[in-house]
N, C-alpha and C. Protein backbone atom coordinates (compact mmCIF):
# COMPACT_ATOMS: atom_id res chain seq x y z
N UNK A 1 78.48 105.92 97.20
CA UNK A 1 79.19 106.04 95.93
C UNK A 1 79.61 107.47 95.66
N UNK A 2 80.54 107.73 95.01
CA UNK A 2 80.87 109.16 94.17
C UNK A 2 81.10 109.00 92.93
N UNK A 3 80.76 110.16 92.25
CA UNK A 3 81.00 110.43 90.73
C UNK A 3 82.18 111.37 90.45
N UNK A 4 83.25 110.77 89.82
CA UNK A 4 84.54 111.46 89.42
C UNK A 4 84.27 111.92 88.22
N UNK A 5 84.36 113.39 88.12
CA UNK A 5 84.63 113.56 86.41
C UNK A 5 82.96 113.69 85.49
N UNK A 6 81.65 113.10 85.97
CA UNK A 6 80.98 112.97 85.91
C UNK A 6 81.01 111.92 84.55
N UNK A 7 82.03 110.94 85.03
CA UNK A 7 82.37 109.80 83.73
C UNK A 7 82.24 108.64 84.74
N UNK A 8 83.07 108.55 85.91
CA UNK A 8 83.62 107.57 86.78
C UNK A 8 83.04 107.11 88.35
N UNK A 9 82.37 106.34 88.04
CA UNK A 9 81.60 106.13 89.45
C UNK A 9 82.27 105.05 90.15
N UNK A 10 82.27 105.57 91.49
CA UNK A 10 83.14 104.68 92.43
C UNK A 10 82.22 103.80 93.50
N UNK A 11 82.55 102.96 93.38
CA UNK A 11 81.53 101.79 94.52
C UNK A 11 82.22 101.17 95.04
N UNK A 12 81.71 100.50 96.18
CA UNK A 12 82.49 99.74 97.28
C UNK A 12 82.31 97.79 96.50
N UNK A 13 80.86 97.61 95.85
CA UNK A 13 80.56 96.58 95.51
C UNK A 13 80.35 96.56 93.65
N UNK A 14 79.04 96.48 93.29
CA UNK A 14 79.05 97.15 92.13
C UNK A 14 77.70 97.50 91.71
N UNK A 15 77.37 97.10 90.89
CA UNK A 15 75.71 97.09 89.90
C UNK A 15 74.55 96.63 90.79
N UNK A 16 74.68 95.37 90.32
CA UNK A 16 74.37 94.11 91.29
C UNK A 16 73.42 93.65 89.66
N UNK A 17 71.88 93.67 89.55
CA UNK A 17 71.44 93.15 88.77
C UNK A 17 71.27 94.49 87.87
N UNK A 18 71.72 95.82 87.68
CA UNK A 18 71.73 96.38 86.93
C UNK A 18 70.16 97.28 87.02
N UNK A 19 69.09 97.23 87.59
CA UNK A 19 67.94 97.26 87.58
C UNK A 19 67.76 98.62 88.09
N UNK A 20 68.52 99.48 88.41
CA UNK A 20 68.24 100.50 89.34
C UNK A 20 69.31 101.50 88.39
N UNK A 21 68.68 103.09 88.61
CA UNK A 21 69.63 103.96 88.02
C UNK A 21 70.75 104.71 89.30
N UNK A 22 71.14 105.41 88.31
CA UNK A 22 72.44 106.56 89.25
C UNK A 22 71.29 107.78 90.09
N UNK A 23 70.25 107.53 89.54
CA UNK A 23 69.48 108.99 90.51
C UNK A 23 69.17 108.10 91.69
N UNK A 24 68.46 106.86 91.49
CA UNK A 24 68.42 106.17 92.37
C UNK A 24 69.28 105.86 93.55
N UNK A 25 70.08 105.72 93.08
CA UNK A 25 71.69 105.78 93.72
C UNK A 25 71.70 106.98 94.56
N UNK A 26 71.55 108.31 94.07
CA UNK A 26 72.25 109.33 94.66
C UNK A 26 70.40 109.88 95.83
N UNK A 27 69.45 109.08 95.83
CA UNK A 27 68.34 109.22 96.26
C UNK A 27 68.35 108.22 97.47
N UNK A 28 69.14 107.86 97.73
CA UNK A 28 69.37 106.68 98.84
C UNK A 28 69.80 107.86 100.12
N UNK A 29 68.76 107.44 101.21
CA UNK A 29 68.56 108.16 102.31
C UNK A 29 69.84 108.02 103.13
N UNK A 30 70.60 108.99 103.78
CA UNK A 30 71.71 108.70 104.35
C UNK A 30 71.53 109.58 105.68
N UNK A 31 72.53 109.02 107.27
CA UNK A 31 73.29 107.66 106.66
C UNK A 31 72.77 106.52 106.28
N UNK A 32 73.72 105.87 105.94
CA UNK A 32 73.07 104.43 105.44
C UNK A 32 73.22 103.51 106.95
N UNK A 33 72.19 102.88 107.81
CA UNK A 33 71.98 102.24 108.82
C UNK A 33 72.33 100.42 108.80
N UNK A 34 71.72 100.38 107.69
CA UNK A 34 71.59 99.04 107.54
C UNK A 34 71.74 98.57 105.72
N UNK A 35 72.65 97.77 105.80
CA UNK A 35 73.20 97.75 103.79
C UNK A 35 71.24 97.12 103.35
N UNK A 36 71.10 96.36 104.59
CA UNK A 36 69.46 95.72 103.96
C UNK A 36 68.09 96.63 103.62
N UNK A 37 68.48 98.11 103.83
CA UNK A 37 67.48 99.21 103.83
C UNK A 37 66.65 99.54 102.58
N UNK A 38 67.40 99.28 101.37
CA UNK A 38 67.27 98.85 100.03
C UNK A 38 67.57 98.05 99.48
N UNK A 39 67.16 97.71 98.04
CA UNK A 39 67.81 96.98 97.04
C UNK A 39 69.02 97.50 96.62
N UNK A 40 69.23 98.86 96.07
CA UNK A 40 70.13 99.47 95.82
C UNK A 40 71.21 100.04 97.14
N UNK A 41 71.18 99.83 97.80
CA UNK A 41 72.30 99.86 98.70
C UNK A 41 73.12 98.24 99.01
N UNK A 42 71.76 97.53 98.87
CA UNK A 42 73.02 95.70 98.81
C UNK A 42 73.10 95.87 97.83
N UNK A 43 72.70 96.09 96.58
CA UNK A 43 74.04 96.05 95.73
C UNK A 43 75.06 96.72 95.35
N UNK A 44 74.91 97.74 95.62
CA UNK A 44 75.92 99.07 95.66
C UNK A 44 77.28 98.24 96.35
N UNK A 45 76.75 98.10 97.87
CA UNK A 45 77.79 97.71 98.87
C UNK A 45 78.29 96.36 98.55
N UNK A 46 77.38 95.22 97.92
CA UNK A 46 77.64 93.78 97.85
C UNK A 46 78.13 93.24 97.00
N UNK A 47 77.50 93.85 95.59
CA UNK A 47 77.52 92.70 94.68
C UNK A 47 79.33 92.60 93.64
N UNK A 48 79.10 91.47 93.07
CA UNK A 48 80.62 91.56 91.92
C UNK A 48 80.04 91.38 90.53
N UNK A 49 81.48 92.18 89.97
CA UNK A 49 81.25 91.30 88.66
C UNK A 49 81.41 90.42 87.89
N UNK A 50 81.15 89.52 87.17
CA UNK A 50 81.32 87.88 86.78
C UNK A 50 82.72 88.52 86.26
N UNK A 51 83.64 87.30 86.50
CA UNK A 51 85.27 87.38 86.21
C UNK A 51 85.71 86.85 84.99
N UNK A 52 84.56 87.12 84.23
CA UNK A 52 84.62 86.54 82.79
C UNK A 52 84.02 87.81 81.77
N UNK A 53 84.47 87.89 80.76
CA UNK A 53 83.85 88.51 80.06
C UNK A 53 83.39 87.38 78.49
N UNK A 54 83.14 86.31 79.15
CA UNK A 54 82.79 85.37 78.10
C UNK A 54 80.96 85.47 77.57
N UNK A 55 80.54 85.16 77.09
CA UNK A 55 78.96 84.84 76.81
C UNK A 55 78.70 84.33 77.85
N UNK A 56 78.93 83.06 78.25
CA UNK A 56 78.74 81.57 79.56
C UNK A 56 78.53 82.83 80.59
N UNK A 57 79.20 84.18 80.92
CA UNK A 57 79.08 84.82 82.42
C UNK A 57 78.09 85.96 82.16
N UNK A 58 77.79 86.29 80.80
CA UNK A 58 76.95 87.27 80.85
C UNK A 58 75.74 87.28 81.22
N UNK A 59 74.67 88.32 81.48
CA UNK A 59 73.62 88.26 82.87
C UNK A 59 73.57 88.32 83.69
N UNK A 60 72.77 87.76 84.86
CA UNK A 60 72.87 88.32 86.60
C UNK A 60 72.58 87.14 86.80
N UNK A 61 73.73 86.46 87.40
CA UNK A 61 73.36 84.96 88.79
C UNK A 61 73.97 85.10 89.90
N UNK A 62 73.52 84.85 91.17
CA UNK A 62 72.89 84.70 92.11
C UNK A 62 74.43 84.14 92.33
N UNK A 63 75.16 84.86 93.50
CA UNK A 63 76.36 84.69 93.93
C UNK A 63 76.56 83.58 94.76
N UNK A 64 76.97 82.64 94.70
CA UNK A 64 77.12 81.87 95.96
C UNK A 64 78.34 82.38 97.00
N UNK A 65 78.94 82.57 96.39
CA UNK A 65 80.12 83.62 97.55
C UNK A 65 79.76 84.59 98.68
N UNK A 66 78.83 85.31 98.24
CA UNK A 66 78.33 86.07 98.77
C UNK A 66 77.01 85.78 99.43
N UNK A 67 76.87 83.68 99.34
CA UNK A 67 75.76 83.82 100.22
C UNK A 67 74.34 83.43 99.70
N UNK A 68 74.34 83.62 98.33
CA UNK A 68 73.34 82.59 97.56
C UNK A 68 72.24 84.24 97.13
N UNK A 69 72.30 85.23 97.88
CA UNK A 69 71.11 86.39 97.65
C UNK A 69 71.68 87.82 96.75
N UNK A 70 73.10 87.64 96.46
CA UNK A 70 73.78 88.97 95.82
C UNK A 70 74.12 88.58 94.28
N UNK A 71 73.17 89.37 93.72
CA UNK A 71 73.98 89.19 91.95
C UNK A 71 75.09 89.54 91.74
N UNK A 72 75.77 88.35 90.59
CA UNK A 72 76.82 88.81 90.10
C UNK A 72 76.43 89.07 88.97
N UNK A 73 77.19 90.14 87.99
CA UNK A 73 76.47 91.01 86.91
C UNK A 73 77.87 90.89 85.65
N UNK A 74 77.45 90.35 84.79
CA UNK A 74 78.17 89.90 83.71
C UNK A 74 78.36 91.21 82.64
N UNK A 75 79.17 90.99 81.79
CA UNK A 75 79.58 92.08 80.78
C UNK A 75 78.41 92.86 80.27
N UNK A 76 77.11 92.35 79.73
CA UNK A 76 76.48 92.80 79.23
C UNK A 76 75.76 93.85 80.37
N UNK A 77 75.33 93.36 81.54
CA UNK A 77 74.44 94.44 82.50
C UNK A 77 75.62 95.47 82.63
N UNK A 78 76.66 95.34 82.51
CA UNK A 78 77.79 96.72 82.83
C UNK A 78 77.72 97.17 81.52
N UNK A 79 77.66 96.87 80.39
CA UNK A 79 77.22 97.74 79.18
C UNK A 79 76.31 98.34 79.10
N UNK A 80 74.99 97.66 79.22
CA UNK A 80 73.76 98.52 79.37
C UNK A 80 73.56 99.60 80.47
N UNK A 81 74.02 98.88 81.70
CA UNK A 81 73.82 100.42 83.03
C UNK A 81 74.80 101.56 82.57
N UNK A 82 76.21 101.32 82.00
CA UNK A 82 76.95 102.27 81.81
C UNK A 82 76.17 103.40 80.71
N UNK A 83 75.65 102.51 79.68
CA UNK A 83 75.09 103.51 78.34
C UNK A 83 73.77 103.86 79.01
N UNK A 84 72.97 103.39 80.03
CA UNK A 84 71.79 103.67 80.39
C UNK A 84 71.83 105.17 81.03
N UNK A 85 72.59 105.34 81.93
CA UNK A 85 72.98 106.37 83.25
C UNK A 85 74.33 106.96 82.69
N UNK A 86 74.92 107.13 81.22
CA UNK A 86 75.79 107.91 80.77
C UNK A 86 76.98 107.99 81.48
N UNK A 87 77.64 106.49 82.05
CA UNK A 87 78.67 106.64 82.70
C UNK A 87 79.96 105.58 81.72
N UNK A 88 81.07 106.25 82.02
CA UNK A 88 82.34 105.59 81.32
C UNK A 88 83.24 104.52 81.74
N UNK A 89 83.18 104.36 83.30
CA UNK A 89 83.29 103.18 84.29
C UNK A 89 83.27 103.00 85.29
N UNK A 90 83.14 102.06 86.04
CA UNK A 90 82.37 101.79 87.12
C UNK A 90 84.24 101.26 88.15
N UNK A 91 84.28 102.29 89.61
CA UNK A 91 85.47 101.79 89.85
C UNK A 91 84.79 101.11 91.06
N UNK A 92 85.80 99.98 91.77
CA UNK A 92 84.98 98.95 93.18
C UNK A 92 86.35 98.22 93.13
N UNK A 93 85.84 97.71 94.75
CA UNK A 93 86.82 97.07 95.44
C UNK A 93 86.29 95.57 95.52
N UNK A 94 85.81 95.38 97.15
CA UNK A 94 84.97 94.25 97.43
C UNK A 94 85.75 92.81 97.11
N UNK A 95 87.13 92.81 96.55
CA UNK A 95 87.24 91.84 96.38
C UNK A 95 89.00 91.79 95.91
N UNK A 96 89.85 90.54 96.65
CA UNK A 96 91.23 90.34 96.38
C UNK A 96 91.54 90.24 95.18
N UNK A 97 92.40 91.10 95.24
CA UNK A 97 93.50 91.20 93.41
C UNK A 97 94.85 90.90 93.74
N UNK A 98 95.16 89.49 93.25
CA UNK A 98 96.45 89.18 93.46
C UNK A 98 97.41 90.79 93.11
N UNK A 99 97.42 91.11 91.92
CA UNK A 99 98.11 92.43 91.24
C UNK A 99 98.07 93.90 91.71
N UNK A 100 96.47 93.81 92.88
CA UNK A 100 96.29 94.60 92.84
C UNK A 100 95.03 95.82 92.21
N UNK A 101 95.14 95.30 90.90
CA UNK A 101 94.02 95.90 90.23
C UNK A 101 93.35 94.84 89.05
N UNK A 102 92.32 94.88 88.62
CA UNK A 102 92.07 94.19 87.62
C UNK A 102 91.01 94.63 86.80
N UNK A 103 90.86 94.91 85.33
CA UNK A 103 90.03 95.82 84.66
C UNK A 103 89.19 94.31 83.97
N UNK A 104 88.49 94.56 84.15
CA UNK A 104 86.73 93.74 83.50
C UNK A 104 86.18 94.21 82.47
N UNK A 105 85.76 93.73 81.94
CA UNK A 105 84.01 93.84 81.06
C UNK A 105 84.68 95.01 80.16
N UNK A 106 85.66 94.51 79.37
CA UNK A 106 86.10 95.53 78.12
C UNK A 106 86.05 97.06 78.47
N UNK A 107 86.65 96.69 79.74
CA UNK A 107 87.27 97.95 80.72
C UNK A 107 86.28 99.44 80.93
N UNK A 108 85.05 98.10 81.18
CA UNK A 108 83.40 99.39 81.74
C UNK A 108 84.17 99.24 83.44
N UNK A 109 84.49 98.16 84.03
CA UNK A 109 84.73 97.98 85.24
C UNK A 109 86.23 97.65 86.01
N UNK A 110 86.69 98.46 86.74
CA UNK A 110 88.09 97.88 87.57
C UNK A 110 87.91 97.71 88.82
N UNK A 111 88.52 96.67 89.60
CA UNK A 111 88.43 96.50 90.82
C UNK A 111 89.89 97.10 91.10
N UNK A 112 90.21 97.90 92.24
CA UNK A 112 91.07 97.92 92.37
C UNK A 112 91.03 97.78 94.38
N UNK A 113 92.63 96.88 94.60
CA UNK A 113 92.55 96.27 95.99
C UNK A 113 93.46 97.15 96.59
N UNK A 114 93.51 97.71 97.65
CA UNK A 114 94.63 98.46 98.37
C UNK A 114 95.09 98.32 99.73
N UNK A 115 94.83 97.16 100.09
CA UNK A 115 95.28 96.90 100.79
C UNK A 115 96.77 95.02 100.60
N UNK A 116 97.87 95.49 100.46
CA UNK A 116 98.47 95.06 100.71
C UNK A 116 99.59 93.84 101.73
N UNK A 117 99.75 92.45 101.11
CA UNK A 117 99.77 91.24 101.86
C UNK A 117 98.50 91.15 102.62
N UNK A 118 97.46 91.03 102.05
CA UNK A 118 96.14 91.07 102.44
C UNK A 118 95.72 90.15 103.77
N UNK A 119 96.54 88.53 103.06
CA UNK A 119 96.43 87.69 103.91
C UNK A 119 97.79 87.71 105.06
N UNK A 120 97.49 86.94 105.84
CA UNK A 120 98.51 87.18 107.31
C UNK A 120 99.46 85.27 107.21
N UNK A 121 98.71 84.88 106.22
CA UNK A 121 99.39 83.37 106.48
C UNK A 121 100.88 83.63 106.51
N UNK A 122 101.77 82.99 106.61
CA UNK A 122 102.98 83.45 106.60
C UNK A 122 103.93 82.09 105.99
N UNK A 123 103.17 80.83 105.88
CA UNK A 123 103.64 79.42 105.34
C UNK A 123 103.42 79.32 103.87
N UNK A 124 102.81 79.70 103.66
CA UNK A 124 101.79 80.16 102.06
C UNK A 124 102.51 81.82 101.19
N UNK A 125 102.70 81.56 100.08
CA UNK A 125 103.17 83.28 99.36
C UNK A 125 101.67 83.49 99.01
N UNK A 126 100.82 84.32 100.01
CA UNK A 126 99.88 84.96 99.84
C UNK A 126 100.05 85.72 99.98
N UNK A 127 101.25 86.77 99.85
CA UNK A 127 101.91 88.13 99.18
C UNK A 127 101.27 88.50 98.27
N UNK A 128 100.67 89.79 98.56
CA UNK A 128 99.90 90.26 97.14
C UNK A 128 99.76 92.11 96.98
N UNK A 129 99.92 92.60 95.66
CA UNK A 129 100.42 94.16 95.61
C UNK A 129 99.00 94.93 96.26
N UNK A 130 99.26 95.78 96.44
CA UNK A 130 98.45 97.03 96.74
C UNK A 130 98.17 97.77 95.07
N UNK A 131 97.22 98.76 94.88
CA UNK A 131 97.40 99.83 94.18
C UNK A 131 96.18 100.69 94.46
N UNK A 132 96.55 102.13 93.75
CA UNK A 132 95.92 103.12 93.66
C UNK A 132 95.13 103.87 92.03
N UNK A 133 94.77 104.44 92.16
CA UNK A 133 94.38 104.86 90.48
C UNK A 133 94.08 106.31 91.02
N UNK A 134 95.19 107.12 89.27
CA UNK A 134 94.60 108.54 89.90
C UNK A 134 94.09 108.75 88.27
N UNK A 135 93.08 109.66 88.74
CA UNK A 135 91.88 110.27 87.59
C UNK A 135 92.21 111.37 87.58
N UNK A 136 92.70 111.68 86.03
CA UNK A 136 93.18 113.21 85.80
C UNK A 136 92.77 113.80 84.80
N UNK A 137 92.03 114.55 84.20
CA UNK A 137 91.44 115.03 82.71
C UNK A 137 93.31 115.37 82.16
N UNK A 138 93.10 115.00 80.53
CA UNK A 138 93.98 115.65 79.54
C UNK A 138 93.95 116.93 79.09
N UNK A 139 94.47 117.57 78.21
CA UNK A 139 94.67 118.79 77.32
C UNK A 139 93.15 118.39 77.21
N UNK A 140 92.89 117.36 76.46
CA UNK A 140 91.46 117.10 75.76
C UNK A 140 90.54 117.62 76.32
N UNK A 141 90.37 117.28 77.92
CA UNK A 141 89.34 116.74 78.47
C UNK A 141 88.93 115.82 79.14
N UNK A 142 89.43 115.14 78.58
CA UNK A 142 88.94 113.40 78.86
C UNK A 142 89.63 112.99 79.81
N UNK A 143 88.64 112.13 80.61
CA UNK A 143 89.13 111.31 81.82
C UNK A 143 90.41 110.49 81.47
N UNK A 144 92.06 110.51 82.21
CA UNK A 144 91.92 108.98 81.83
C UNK A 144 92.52 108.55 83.21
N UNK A 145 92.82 107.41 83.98
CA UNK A 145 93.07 106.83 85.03
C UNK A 145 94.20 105.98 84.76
N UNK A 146 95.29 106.54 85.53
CA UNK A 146 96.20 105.83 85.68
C UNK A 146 96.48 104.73 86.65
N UNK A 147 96.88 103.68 86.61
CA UNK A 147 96.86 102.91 87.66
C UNK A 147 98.29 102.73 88.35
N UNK A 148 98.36 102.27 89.78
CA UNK A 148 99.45 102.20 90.52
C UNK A 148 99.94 100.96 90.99
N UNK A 149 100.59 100.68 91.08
CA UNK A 149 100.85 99.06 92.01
C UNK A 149 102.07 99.78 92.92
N UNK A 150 101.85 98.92 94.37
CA UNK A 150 102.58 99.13 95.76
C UNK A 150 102.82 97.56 95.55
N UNK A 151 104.19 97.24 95.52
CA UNK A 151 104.82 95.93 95.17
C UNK A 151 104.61 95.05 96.41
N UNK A 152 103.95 93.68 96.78
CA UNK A 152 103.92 93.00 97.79
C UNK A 152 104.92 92.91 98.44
N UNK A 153 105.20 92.81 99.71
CA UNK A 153 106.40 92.51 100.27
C UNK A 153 106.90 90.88 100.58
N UNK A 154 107.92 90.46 100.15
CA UNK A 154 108.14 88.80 100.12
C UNK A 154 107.94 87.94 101.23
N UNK A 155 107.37 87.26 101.48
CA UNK A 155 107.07 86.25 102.44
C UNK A 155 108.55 86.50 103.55
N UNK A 156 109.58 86.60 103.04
CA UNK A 156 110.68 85.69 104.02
C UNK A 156 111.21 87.15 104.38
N UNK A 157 110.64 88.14 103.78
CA UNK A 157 111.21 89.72 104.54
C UNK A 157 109.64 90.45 105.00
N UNK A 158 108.70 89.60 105.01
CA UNK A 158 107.51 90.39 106.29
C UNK A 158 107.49 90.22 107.64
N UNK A 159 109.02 89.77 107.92
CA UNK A 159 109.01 89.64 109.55
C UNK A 159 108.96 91.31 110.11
N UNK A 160 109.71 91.69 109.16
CA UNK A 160 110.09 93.76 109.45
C UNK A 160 108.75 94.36 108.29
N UNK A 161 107.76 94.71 108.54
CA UNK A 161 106.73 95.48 107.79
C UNK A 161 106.81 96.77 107.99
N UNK A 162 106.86 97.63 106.65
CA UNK A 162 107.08 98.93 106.45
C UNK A 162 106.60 99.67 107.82
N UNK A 163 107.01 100.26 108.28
CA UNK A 163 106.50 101.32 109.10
C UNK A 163 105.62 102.51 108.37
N UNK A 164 104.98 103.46 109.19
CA UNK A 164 103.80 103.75 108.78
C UNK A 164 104.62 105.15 108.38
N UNK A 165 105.72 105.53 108.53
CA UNK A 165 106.45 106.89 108.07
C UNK A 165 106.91 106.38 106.34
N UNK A 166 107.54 105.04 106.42
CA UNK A 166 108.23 104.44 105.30
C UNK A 166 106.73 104.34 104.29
N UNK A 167 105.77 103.48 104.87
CA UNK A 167 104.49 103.36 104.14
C UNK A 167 104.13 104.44 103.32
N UNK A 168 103.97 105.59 103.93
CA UNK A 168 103.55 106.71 103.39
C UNK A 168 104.50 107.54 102.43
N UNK A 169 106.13 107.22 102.39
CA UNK A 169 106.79 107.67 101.47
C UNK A 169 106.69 106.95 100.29
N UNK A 170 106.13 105.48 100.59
CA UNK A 170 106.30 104.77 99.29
C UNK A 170 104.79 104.88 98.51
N UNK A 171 103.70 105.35 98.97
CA UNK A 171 102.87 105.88 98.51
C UNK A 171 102.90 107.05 98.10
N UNK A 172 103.22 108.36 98.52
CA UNK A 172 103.79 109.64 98.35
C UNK A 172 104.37 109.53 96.87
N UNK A 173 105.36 108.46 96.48
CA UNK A 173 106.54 108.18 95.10
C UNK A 173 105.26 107.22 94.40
N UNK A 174 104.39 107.27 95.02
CA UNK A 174 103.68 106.37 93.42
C UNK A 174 102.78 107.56 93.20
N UNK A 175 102.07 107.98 93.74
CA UNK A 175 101.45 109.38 93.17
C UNK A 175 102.05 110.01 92.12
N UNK A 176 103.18 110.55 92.56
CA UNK A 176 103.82 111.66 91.79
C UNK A 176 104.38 110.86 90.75
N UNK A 177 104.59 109.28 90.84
CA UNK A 177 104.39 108.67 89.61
C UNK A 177 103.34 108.45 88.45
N UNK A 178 102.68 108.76 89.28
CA UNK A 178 101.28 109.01 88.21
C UNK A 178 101.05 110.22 87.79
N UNK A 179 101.56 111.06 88.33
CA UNK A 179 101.67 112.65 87.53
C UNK A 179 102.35 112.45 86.86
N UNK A 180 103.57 112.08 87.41
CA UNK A 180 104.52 112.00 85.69
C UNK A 180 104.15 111.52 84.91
N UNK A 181 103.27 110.13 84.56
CA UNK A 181 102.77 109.36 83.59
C UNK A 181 101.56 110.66 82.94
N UNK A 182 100.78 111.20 83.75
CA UNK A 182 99.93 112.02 83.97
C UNK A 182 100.52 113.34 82.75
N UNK A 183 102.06 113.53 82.92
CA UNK A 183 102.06 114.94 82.33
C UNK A 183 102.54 114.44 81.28
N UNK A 184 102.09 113.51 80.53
CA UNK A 184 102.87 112.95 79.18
C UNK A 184 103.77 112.79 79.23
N UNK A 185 104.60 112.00 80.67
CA UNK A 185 106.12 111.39 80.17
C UNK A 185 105.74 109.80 79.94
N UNK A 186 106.91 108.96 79.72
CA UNK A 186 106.80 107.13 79.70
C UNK A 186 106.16 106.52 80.89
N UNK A 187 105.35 106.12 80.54
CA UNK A 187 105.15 105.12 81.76
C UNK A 187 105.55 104.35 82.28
N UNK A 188 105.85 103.52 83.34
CA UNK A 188 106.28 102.89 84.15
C UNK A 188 106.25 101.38 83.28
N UNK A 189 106.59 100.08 84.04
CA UNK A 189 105.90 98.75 83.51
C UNK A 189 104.74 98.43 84.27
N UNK A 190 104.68 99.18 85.13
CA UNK A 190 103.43 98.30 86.07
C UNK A 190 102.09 98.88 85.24
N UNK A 191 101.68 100.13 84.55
CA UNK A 191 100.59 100.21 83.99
C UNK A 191 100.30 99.78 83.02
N UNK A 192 99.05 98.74 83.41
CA UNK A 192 98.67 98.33 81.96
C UNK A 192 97.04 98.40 81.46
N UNK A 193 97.24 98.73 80.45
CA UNK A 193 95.73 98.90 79.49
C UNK A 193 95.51 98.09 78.92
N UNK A 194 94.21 97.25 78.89
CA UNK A 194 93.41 96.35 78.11
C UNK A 194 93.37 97.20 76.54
N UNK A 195 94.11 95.74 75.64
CA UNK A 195 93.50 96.19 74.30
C UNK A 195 92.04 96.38 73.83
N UNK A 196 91.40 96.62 74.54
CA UNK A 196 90.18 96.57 74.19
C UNK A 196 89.66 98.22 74.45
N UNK A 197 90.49 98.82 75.97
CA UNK A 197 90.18 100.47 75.85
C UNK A 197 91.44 101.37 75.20
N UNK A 198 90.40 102.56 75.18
CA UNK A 198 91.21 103.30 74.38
C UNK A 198 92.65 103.65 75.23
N UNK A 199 93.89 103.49 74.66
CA UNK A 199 94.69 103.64 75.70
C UNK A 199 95.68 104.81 74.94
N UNK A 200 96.69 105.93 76.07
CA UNK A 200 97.82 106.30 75.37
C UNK A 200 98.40 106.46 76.57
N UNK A 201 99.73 105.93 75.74
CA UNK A 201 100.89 106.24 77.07
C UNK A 201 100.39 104.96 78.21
N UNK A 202 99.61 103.80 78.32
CA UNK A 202 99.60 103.27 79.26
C UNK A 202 98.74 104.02 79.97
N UNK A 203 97.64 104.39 79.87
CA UNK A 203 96.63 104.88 80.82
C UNK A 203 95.00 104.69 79.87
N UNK A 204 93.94 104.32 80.91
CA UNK A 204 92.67 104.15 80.37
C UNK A 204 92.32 105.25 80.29
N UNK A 205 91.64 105.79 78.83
CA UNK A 205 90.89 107.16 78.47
C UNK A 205 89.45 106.79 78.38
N UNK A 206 88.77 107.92 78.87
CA UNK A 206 87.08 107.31 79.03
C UNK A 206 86.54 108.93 78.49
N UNK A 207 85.72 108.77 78.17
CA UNK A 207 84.50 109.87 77.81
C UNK A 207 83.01 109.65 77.79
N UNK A 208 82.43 110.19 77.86
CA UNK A 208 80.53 110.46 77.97
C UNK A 208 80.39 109.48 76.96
N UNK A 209 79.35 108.69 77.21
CA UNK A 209 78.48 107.83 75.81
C UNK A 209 77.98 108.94 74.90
């Protein structure tokens, strides 16, 4: 894991049952050999978060996706670990986003996916965006994270896939799209903020509990 900003912690998986702190975390013997070496490394590396932010998903049950042994960790354990260990949100992958990105749990948590047309079917529109998120402090201070989307490419034009010179220019133009959003100009349509965080200009603002 890393800590951005000392607000924004980045994971490959997430919480898992919430039970373990960030020292814990950063006390994990490396390298890491085997994800089974701890508790806190399968869940670091494994676990998700319930795709609900309803009551019905809140708590820790026992993933069957993952196999019947990895918690999934509902709104409330991402409230409490966040205010427990003084963090503002929790960023992770581990898992397909049609869009690209998707913000959770009254935006303690985002998954964001970056890898692009993920799937290879080619009969099926399992076309799906890429994105990035860049973390930039304000005038203020304050964290906030802009998000990116890399537009899927259409089923009936992935016979020709970007080349890896083209790839990198069209990543190159979403960056510096996020600076611009970044230096207080309009944002784009693709960023969007949950009414639920604090937002300006289309970007999530986070600060210390």
């Amino acid at each position: 894991g890393a800590l951005c900003g000392g607000v924004a912690l980045v994971l490959h998986g997430g919480i898992g049952d919430g039970s373990w702190s960030l020292k814990e975390l950063e006390a994990v013997q490396r390298p890491v050999r085997s994800f089974a070496q701890s508790r806190v490394v399968m869940h670091a590396v494994w676990s998700d978060p319930a795709d609900s932010d309803d009551a019905m998903r809140a708590g820790v049950h026992l993933d069957s996706a993952r196999g019947g042994e990895i918690p999934e960790f509902g709104i409330d354990i991402s409230d409490r670990w966040c205010h427990k260990n003084k963090i503002g949100l929790i960023i992770r992958s581990h898992q397909f986003c049609k869009e690209g990105f998707k913000v959770l749990h009254g935006g303690k948590v985002v998954t964001v996916f970056s890898a692009r047309n993920y799937f290879s079917d080619e009969t099926l529109d399992t076309s799906n965006d890429c994105a990035l998120l860049l973390l930039a402090q304000d005038p203020n201070g304050h964290l906030r994270v802009y998000p990116k989307r890399l537009a899927a490419t259409p089923v009936s034009s992935r016979g020709r896939q970007a080349g890896a010179a083209e790839l990198l220019q069209q990543i190159v133009g979403m960056v510096a799209t996020c600076c611009w959003d970044a230096d207080d100009r309009a944002p784009q349509n693709d960023v969007v903020a949950p009414a639920s965080v604090s937002s300006r200009k289309g970007s999530f603002h986070y600060s210390r509990w």
